[in-house]
Protein backbone atom coordinates (compact mmCIF):
# COMPACT_ATOMS: atom_id res chain seq x y z
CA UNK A 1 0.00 0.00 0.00
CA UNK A 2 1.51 2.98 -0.89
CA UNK A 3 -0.26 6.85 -1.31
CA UNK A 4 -1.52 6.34 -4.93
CA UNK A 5 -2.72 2.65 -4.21
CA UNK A 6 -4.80 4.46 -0.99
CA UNK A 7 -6.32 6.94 -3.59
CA UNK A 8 -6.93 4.47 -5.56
CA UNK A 9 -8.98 2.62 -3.40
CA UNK A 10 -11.09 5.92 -2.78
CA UNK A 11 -11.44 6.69 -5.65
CA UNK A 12 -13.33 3.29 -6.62
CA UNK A 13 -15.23 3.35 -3.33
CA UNK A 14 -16.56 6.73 -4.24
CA UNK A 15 -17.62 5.25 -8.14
CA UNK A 16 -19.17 2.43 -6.42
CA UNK A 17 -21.14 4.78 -3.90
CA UNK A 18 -24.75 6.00 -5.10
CA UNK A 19 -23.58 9.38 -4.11
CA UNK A 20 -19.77 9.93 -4.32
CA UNK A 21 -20.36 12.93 -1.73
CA UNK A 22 -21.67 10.42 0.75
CA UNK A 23 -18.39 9.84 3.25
CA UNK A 24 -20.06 7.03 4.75
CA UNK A 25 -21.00 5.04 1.48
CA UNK A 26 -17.15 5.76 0.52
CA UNK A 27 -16.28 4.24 3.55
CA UNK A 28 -17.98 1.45 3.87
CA UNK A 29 -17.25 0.28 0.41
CA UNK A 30 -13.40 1.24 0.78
CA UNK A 31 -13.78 -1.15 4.10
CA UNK A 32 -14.66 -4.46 1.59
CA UNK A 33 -12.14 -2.97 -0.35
CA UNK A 34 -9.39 -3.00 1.93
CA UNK A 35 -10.66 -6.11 3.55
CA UNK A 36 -9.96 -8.10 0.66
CA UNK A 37 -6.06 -7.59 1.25
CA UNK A 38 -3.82 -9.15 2.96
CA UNK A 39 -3.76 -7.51 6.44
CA UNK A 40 -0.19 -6.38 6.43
CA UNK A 41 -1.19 -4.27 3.41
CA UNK A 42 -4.39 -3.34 5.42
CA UNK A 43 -2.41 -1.70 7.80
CA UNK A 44 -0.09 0.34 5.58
CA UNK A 45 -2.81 1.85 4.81
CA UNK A 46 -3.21 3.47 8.28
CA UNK A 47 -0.30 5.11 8.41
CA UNK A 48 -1.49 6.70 5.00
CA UNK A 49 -4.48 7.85 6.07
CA UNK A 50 -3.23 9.88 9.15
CA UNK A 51 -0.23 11.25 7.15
CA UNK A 52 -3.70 12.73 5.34
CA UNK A 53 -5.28 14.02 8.32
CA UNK A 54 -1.87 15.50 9.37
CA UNK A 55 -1.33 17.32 5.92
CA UNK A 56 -5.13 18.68 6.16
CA UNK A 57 -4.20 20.24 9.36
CA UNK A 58 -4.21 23.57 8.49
CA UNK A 59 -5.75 26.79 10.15
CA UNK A 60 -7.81 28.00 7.17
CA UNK A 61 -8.97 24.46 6.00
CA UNK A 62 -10.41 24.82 10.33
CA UNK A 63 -12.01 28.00 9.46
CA UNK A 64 -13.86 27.15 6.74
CA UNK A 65 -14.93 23.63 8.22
CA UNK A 66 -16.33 25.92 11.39
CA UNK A 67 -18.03 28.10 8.58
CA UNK A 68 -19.66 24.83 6.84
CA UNK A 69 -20.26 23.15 9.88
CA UNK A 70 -21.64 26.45 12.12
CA UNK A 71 -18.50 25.34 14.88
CA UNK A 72 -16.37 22.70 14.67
CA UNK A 73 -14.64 21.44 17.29
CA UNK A 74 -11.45 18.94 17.51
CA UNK A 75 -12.81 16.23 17.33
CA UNK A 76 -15.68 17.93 14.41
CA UNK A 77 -12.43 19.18 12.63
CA UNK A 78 -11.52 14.90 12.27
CA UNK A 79 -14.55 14.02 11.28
CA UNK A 80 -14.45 17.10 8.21
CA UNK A 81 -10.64 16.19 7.27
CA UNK A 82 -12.72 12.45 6.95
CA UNK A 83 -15.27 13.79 4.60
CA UNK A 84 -13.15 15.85 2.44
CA UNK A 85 -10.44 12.51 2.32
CA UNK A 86 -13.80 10.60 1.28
CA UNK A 87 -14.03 13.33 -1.64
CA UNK A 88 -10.82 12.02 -3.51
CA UNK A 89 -7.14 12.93 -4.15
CA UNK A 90 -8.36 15.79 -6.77
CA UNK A 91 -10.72 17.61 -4.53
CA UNK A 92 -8.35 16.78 -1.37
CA UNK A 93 -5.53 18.34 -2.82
CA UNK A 94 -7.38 21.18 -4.45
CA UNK A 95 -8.93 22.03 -0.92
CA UNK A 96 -5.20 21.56 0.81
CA UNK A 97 -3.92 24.00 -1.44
CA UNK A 98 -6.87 26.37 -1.19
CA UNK A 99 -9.00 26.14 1.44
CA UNK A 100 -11.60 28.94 0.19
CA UNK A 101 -12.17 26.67 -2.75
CA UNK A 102 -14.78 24.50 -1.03
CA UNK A 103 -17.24 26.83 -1.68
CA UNK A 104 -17.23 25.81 -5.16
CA UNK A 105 -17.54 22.37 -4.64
CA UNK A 106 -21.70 21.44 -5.07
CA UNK A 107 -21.65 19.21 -2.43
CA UNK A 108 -20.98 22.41 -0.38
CA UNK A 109 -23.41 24.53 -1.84
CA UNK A 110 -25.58 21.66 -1.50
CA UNK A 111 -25.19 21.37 2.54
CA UNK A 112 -25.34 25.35 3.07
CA UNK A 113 -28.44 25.44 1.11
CA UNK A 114 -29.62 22.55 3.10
CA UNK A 115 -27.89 23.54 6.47
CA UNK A 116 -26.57 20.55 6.69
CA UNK A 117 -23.21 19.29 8.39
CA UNK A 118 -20.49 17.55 6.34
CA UNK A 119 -18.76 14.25 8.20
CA UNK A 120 -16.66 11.89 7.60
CA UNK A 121 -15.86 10.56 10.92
CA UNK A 122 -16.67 6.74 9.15
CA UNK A 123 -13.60 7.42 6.95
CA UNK A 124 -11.30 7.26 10.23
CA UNK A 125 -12.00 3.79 11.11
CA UNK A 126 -11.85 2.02 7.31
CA UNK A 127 -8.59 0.30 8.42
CA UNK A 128 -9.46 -0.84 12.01
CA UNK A 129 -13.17 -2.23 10.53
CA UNK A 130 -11.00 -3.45 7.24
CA UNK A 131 -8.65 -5.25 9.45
CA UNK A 132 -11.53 -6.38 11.96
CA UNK A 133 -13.48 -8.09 9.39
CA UNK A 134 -10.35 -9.91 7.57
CA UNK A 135 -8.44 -10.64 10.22
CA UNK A 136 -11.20 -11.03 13.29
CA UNK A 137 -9.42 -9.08 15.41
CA UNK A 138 -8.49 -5.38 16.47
CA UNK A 139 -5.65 -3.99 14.46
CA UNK A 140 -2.08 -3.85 16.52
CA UNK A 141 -1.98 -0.60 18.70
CA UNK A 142 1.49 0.60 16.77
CA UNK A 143 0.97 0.68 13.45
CA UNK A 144 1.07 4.22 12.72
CA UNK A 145 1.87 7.67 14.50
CA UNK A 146 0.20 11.13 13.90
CA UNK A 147 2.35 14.18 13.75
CA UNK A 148 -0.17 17.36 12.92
CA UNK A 149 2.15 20.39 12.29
CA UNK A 150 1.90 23.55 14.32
CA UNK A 151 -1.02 25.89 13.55
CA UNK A 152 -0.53 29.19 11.71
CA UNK A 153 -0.52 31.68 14.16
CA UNK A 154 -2.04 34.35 11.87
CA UNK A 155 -4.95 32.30 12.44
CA UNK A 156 -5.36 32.76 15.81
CA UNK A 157 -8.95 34.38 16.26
CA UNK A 158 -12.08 34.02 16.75
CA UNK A 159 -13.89 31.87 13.63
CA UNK A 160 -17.01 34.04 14.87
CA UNK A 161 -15.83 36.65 13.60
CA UNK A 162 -17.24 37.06 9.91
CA UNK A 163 -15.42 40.21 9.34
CA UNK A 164 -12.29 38.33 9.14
CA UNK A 165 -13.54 35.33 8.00
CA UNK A 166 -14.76 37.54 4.88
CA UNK A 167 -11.51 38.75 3.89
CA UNK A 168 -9.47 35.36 4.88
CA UNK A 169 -12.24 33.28 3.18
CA UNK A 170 -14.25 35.44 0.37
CA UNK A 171 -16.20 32.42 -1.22
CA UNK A 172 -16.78 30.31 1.83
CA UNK A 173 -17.96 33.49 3.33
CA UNK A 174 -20.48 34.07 0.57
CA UNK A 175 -21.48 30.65 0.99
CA UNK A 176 -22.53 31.01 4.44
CA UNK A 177 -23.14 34.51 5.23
CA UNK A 178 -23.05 35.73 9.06
């Protein structure tokens, strides 16, 4: 298992799924994906998927998940990193790159319009259920580490504050107005 193997897998999860915005049709279907390899290689792909949630952590990609979300907290910020994983390399690194560039994503649109929360928290366990259902048993404890980088300080403020938000943000702002 290596990072384009793991994207692979995603991505034909999110083909099979009858709505490729769906995180938790992704990941159930990447679970009989990954549960059809040999469990070495089902672990690999742990260590992959929190390299992911590492890279994601990022200040602004936090602001506008607290934007999409109406407040987003840790543990809320996981389970968005999740959903946007579920979303495929493309959109992933699109958003990593840009944060303010979800808003032109439809399944955004879609959830403002709906005022609906995005999660993906089902994405975060698709190795430990993959690995559970091929192996019978829990996954080892030491498989992978996390490592999440230091926050931007610049954005150290309030995500209440629209003002900001506005100028850090322009389209997510638009998206979901104060």
């Amino acid at each position: 298992m290596d990072s384009d193997r793991f994207w692979n897998l995603i991505d034909d999860a999110r083909c099979q799924a009858a709505d490729p915005t769906d995180a938790d049709d992704v990941a159930a279907r990447a679970v009989a994906r990954l549960a059809g390899l040999e469990p070495a290689e089902i672990l690999r792909a742990e260590q992959i998927l929190w390299d992911l949630m590492a890279v994601s952590y990022l200040a602004p990609l936090w602001a506008a998940a607290y934007q999409i979300n109406g407040g987003c907290s840790d543990d809320g910020f996981d389970y968005f990193r999740g959903w946007l994983i579920a979303q495929g390399r493309t959109t992933f690194e699109q958003v990593i790159n840009d944060p303010d560039s979800l808003a032109d994503l439809p399944a955004i649109q879609l959830a403002a319009a709906e005022g609906r929360d995005l999660d993906g928290e089902a994405i975060l366990t698709i190795v430990w259920n993959a690995y559970q259902s091929a192996t019978g048993n829990e996954p080892p404890r030491d498989t992978f580490t996390i490592r999440y980088p230091d926050l931007d300080p610049e954005w150290n403020f309030d995500f209440d504050d629209h003002e900001r938000i506005a100028a850090r943000l322009p389209r997510i702002a638009a998206v979901y107005p104060a």
